[in-house]
PDB file of N, CA and C in Angstrom:
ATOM      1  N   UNK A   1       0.838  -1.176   0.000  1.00  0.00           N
ATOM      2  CA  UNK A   1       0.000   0.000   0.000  1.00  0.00           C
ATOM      3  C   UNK A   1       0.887   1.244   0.000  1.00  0.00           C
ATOM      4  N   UNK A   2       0.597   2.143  -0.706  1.00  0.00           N
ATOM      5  CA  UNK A   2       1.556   3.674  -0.915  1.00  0.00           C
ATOM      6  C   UNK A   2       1.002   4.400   0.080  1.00  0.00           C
ATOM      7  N   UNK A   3       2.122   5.008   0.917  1.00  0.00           N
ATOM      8  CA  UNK A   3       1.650   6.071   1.500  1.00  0.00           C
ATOM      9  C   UNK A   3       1.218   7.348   0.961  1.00  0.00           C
ATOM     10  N   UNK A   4       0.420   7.858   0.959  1.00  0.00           N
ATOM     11  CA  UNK A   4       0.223   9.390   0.780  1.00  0.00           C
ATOM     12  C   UNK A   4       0.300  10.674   1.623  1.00  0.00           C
ATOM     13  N   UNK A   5       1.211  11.414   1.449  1.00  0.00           N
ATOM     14  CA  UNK A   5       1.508  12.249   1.837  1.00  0.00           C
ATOM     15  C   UNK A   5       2.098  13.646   1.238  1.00  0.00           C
ATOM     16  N   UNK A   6       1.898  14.761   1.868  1.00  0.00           N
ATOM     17  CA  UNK A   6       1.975  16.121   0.921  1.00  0.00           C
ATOM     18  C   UNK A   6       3.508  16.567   1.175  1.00  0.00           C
ATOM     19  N   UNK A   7       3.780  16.152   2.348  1.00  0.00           N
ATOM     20  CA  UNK A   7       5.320  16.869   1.956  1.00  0.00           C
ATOM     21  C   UNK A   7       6.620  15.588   1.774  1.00  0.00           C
ATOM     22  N   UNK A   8       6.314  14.983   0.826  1.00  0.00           N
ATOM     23  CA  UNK A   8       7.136  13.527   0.199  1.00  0.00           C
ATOM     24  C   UNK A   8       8.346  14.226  -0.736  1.00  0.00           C
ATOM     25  N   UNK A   9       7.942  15.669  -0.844  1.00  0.00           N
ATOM     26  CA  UNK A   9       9.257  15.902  -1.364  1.00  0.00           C
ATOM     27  C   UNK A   9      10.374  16.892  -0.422  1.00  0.00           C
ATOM     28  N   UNK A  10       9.722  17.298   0.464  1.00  0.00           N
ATOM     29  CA  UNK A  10      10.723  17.883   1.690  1.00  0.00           C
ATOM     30  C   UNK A  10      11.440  16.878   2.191  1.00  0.00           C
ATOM     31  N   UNK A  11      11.275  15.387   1.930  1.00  0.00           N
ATOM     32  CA  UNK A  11      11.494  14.708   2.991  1.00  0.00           C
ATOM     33  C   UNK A  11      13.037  14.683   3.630  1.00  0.00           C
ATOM     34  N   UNK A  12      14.214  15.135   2.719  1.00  0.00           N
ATOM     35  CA  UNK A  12      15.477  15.006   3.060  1.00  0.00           C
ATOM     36  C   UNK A  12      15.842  16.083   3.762  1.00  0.00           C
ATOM     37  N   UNK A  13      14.954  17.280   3.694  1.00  0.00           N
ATOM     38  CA  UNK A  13      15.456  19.209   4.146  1.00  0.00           C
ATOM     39  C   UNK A  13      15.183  19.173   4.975  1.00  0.00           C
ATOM     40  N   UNK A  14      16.365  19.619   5.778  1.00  0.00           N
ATOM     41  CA  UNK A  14      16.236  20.320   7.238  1.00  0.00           C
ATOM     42  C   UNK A  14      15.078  21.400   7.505  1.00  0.00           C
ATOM     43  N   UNK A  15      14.402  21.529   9.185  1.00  0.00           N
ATOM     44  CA  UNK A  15      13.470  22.314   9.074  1.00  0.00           C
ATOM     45  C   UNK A  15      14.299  24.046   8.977  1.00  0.00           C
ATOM     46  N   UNK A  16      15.012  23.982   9.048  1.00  0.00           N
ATOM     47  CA  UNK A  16      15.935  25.506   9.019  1.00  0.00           C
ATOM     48  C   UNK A  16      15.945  25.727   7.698  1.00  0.00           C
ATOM     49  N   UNK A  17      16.355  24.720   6.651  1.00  0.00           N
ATOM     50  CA  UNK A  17      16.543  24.925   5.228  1.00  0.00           C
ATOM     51  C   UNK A  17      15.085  25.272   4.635  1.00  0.00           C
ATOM     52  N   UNK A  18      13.869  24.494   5.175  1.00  0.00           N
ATOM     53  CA  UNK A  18      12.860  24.906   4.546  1.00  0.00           C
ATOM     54  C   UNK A  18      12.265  26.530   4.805  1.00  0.00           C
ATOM     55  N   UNK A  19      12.649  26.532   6.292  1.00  0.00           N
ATOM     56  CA  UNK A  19      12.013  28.003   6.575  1.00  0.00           C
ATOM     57  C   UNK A  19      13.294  29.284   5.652  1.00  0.00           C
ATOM     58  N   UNK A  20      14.450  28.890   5.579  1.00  0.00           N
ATOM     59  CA  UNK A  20      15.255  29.532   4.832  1.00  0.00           C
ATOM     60  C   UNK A  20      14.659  30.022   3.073  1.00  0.00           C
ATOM     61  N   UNK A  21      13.906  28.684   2.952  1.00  0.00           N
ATOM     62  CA  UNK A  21      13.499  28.752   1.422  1.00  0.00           C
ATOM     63  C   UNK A  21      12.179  29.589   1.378  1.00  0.00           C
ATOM     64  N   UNK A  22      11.442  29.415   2.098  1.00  0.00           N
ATOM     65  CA  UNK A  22       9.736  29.608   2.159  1.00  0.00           C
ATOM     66  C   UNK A  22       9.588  31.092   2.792  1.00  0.00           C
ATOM     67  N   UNK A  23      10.763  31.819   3.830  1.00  0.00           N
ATOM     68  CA  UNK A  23      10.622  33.045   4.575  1.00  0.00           C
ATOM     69  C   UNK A  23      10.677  34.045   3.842  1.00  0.00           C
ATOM     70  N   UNK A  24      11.402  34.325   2.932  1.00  0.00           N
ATOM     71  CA  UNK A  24      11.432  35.295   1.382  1.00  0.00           C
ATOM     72  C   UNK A  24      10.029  35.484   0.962  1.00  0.00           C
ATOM     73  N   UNK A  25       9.301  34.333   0.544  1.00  0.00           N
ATOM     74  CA  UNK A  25       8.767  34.273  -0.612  1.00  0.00           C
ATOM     75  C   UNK A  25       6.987  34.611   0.669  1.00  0.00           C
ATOM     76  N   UNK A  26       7.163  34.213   1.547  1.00  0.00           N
ATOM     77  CA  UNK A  26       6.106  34.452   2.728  1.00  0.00           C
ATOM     78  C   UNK A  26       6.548  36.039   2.682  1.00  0.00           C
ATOM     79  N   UNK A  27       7.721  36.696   3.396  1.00  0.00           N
ATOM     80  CA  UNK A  27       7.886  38.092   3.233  1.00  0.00           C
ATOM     81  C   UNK A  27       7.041  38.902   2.149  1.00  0.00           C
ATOM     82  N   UNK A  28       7.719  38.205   0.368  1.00  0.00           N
ATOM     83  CA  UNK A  28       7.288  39.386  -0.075  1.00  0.00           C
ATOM     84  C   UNK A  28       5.362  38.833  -0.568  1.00  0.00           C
ATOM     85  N   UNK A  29       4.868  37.931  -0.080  1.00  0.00           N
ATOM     86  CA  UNK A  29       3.307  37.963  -0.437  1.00  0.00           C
ATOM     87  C   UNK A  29       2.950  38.550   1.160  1.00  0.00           C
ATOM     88  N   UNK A  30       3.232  38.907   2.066  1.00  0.00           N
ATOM     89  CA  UNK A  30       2.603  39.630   3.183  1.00  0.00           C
ATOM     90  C   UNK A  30       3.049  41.197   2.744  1.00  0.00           C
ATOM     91  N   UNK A  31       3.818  41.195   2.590  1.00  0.00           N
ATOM     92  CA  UNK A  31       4.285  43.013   1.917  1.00  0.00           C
ATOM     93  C   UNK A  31       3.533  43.503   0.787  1.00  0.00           C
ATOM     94  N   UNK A  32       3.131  42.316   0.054  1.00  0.00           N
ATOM     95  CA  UNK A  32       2.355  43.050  -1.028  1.00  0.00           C
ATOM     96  C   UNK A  32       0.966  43.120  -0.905  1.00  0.00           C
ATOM     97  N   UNK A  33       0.777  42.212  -0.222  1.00  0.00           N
ATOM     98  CA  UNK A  33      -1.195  42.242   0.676  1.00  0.00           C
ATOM     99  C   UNK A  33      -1.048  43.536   1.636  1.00  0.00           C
ATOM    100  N   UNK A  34      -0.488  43.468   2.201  1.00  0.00           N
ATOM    101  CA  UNK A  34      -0.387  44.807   3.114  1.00  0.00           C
ATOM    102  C   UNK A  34      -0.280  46.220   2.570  1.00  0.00           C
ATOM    103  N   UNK A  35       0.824  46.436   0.974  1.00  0.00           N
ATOM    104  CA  UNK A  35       0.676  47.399   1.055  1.00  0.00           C
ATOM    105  C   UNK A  35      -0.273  47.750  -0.051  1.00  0.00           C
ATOM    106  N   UNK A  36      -1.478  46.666  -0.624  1.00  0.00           N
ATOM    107  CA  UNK A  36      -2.094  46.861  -1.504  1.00  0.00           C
ATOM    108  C   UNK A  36      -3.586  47.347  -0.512  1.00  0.00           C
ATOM    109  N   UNK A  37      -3.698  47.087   0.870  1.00  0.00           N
ATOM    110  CA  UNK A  37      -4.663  47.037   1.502  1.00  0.00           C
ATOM    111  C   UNK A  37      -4.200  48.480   2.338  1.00  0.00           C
ATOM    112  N   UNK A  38      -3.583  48.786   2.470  1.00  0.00           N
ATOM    113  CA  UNK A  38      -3.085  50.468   2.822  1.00  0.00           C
ATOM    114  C   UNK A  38      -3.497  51.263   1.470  1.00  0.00           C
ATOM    115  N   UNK A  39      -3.033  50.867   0.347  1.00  0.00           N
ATOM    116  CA  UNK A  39      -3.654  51.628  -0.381  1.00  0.00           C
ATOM    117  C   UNK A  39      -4.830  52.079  -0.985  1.00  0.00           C
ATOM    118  N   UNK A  40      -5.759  51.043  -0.467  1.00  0.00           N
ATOM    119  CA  UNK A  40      -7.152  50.976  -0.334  1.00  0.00           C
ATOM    120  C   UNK A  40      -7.948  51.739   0.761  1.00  0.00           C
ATOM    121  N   UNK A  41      -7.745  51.434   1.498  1.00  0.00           N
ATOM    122  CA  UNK A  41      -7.988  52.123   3.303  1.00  0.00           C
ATOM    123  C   UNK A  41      -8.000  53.214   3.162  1.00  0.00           C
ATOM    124  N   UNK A  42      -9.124  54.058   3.587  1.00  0.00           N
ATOM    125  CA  UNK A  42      -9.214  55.508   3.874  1.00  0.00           C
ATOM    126  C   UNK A  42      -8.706  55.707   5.058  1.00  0.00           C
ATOM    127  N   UNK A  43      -7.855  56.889   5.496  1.00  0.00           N
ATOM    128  CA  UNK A  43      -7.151  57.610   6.109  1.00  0.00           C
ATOM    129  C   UNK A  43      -8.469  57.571   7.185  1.00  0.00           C
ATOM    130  N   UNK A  44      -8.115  57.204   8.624  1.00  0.00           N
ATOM    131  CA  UNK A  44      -8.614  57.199   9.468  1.00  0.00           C
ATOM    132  C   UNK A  44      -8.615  57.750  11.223  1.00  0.00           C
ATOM    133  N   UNK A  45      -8.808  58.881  11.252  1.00  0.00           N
ATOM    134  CA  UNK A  45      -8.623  59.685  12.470  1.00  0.00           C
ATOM    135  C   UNK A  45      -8.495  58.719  13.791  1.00  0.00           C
ATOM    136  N   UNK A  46      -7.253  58.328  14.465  1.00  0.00           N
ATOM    137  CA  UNK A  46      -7.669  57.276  15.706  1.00  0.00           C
ATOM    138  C   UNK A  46      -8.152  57.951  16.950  1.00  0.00           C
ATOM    139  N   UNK A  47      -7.000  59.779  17.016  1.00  0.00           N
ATOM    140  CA  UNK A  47      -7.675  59.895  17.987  1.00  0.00           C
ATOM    141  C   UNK A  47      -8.098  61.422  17.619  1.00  0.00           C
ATOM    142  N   UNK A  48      -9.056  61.746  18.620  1.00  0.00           N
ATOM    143  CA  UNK A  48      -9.640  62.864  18.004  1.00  0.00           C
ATOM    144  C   UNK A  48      -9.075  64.556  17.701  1.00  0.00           C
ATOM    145  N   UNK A  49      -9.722  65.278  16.993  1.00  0.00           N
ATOM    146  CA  UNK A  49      -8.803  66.862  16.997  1.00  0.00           C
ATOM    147  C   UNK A  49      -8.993  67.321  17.896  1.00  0.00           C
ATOM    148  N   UNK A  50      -9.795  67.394  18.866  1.00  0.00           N
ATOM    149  CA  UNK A  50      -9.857  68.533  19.785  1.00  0.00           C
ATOM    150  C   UNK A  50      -8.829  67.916  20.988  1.00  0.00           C
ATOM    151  N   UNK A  51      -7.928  69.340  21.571  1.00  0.00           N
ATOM    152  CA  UNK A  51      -6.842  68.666  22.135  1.00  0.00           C
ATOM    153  C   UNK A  51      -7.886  68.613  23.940  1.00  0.00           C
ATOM    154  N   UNK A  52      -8.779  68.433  24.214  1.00  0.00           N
ATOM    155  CA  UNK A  52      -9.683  67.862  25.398  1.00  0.00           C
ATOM    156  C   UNK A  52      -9.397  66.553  25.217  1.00  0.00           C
ATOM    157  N   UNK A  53     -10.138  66.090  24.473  1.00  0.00           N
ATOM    158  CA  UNK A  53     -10.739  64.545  24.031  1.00  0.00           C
ATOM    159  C   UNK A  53      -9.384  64.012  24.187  1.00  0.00           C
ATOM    160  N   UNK A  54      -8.295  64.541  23.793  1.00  0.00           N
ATOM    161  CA  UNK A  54      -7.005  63.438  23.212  1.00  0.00           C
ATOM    162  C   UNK A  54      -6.391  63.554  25.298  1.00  0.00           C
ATOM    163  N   UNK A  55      -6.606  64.650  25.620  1.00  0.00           N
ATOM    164  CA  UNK A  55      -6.210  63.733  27.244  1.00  0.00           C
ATOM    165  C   UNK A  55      -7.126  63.715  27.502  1.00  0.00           C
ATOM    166  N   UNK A  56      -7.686  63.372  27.616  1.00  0.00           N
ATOM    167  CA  UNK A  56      -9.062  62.266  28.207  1.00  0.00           C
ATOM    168  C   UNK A  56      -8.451  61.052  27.759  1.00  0.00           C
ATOM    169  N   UNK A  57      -8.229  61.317  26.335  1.00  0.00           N
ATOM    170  CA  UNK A  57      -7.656  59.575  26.450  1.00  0.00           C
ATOM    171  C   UNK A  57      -6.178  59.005  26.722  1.00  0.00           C
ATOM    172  N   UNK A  58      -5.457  59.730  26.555  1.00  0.00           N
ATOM    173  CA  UNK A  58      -4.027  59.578  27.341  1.00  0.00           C
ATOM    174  C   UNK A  58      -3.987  59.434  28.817  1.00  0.00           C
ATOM    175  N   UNK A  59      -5.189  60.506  29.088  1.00  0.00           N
ATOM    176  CA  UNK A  59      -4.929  60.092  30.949  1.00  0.00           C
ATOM    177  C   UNK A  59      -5.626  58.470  31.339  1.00  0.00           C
ATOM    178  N   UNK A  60      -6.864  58.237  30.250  1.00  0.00           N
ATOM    179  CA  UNK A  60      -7.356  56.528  30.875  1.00  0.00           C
ATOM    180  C   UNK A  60      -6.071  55.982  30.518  1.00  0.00           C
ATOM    181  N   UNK A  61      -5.343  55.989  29.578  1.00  0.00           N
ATOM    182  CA  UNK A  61      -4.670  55.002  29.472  1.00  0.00           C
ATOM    183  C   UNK A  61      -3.384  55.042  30.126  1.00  0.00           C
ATOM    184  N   UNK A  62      -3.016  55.935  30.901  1.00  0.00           N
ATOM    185  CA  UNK A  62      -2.177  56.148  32.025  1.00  0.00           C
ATOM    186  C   UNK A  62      -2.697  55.494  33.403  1.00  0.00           C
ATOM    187  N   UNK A  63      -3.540  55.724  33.548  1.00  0.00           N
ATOM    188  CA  UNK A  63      -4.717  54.820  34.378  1.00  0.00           C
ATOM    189  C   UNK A  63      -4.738  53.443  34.298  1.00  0.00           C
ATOM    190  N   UNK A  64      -5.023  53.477  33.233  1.00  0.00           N
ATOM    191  CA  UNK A  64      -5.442  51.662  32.714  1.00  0.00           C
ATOM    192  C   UNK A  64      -4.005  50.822  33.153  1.00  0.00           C
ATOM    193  N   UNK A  65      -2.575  51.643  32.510  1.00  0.00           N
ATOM    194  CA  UNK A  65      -1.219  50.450  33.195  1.00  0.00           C
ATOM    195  C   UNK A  65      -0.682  50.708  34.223  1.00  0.00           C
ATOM    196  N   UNK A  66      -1.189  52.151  34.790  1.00  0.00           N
ATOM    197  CA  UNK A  66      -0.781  51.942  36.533  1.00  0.00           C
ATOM    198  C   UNK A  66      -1.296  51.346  37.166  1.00  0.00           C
ATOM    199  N   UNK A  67      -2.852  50.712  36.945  1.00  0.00           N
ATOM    200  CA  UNK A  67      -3.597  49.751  37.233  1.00  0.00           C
ATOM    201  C   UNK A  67      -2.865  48.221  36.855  1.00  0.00           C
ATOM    202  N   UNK A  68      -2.528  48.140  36.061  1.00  0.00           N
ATOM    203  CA  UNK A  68      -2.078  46.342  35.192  1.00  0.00           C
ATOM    204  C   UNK A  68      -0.702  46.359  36.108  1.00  0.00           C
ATOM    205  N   UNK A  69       0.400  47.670  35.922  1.00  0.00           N
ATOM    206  CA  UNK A  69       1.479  47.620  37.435  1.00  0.00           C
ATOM    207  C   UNK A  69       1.094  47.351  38.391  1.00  0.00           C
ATOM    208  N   UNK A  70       0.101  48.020  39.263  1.00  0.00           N
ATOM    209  CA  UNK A  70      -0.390  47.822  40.172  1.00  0.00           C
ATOM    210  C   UNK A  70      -0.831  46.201  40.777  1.00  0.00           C
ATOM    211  N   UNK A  71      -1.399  45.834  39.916  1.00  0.00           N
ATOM    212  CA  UNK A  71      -2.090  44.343  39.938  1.00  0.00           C
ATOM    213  C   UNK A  71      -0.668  43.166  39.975  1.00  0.00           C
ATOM    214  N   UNK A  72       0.332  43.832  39.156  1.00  0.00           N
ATOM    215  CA  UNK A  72       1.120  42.894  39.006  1.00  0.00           C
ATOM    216  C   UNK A  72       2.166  43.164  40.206  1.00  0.00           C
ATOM    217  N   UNK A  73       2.384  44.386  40.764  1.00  0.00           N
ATOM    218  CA  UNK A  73       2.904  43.936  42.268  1.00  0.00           C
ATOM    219  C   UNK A  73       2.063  43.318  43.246  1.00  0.00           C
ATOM    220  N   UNK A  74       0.596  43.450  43.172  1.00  0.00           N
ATOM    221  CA  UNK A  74       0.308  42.995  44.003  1.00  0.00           C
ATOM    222  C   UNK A  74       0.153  41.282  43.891  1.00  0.00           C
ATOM    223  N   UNK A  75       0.401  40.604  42.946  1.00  0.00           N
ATOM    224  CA  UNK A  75       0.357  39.208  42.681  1.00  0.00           C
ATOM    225  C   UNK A  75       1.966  38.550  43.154  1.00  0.00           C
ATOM    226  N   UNK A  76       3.203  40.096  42.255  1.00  0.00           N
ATOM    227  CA  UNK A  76       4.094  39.388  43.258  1.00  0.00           C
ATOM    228  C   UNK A  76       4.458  39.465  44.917  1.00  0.00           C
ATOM    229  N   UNK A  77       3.425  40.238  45.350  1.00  0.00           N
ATOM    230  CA  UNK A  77       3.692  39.941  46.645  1.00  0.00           C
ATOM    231  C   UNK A  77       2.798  39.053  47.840  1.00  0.00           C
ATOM    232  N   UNK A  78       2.017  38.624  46.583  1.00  0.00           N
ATOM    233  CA  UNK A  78       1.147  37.649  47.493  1.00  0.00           C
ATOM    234  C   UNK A  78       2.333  36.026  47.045  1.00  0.00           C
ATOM    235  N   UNK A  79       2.727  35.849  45.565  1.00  0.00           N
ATOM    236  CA  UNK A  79       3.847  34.583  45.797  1.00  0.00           C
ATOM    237  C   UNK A  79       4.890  34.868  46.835  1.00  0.00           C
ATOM    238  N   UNK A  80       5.175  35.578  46.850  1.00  0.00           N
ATOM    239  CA  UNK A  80       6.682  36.125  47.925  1.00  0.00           C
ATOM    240  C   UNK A  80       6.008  35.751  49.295  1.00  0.00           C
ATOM    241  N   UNK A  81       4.759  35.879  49.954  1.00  0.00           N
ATOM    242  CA  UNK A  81       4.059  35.496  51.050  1.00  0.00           C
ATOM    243  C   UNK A  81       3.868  34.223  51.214  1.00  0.00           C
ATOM    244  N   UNK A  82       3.463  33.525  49.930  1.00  0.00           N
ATOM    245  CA  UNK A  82       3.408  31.746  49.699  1.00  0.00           C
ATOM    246  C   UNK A  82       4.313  30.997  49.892  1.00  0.00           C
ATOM    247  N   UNK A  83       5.915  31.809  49.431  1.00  0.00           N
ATOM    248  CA  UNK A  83       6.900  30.947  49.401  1.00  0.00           C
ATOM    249  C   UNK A  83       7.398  31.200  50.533  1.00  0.00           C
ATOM    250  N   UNK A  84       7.252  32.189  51.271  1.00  0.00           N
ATOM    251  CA  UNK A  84       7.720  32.530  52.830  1.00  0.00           C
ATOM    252  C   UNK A  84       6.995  31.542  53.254  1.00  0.00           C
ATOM    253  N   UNK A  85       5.388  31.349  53.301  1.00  0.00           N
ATOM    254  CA  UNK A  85       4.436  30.051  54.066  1.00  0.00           C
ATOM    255  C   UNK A  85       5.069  28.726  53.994  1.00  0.00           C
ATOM    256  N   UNK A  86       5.310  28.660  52.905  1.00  0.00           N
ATOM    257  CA  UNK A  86       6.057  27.459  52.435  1.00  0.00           C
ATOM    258  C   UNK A  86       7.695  26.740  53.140  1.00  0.00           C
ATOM    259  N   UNK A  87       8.452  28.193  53.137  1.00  0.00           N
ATOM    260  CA  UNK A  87       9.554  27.673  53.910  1.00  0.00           C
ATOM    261  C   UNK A  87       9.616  27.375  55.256  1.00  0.00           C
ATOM    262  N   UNK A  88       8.351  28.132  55.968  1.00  0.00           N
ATOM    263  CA  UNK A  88       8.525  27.745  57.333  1.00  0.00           C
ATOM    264  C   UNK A  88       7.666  26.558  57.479  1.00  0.00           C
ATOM    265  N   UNK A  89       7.238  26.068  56.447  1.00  0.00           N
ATOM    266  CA  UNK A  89       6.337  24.607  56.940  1.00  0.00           C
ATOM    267  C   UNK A  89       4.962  24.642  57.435  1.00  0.00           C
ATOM    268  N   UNK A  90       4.171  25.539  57.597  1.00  0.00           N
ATOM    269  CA  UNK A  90       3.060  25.775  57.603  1.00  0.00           C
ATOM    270  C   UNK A  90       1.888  24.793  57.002  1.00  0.00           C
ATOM    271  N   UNK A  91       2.181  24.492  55.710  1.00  0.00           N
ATOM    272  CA  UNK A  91       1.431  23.776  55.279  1.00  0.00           C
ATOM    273  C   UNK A  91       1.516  22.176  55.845  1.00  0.00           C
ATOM    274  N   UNK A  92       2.103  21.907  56.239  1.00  0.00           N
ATOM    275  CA  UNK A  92       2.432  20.640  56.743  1.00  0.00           C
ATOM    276  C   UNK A  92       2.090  20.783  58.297  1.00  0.00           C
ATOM    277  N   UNK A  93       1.914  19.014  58.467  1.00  0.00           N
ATOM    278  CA  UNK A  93       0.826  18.847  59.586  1.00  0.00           C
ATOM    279  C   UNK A  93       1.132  18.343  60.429  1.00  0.00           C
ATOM    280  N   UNK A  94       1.141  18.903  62.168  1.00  0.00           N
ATOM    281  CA  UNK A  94       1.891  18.862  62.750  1.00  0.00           C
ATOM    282  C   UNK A  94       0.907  17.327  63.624  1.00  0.00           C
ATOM    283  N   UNK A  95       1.978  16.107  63.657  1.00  0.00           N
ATOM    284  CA  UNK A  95       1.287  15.092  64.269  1.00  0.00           C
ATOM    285  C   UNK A  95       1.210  15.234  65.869  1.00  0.00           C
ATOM    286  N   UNK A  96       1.889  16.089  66.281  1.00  0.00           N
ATOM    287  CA  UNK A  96       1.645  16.270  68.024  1.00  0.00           C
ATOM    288  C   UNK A  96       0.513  17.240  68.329  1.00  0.00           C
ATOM    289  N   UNK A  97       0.063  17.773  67.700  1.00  0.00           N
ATOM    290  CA  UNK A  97      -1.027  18.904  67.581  1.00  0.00           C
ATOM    291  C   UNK A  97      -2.392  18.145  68.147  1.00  0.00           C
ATOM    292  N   UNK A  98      -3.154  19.075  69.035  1.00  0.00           N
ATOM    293  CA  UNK A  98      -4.386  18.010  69.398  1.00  0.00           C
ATOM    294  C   UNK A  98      -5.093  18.437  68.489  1.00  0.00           C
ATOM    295  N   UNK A  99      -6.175  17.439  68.306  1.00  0.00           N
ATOM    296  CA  UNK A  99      -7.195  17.403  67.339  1.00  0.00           C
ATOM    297  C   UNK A  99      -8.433  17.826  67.877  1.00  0.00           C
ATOM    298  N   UNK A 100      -9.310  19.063  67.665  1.00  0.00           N
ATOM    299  CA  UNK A 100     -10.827  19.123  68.188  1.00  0.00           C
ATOM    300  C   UNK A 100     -12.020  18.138  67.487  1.00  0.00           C
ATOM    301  N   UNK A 101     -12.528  18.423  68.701  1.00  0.00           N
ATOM    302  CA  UNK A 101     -13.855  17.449  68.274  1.00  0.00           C
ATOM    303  C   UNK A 101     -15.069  17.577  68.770  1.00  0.00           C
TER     304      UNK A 101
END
């Protein structure tokens, strides 16, 4: 019975050699979709003219990653608390300990 398969003729090329061959030719069909679709695209205002509106939105988004900083010290200092719990043995169970009931 023949196997069938689609890449029977890569079969000897290294995966470095193939991406060597195929990264060019991927380059220039994404460069030319891209800049055929820019040239299509109407020119599009992202943020607005009036200089109000534009901090309004610079300040949320000054907001928004002192918030995502914020969050992210506070996650590392709840592991830094875990691994402190952890070294003194806490989690582990002390067999001389009385038991309620």
């Amino acid at each position: 019975m023949r196997r069938i398969g689609i890449g029977h003729r890569w079969k000897g090329w290294s995966l470095s050699l193939r991406l060597r061959l195929l990264s060019p030719v991927l380059l220039l069909l994404t460069s030319a979709a891209t800049s055929w679709a820019a040239e299509k695209s109407a020119k599009i205002d992202v943020f607005p003219p009036t200089p109000y509106d534009g901090y309004i939105i610079y300040e949320s988004l000054a907001v928004f990653w002192i918030f995502i900083i914020g969050l992210i010290v506070i996650i590392r200092m709840k592991l830094r608390e875990i691994e402190r719990a952890q070294e003194l043995g806490v989690e582990e169970e002390d067999p001389d300990a009385p038991v309620l009931r």
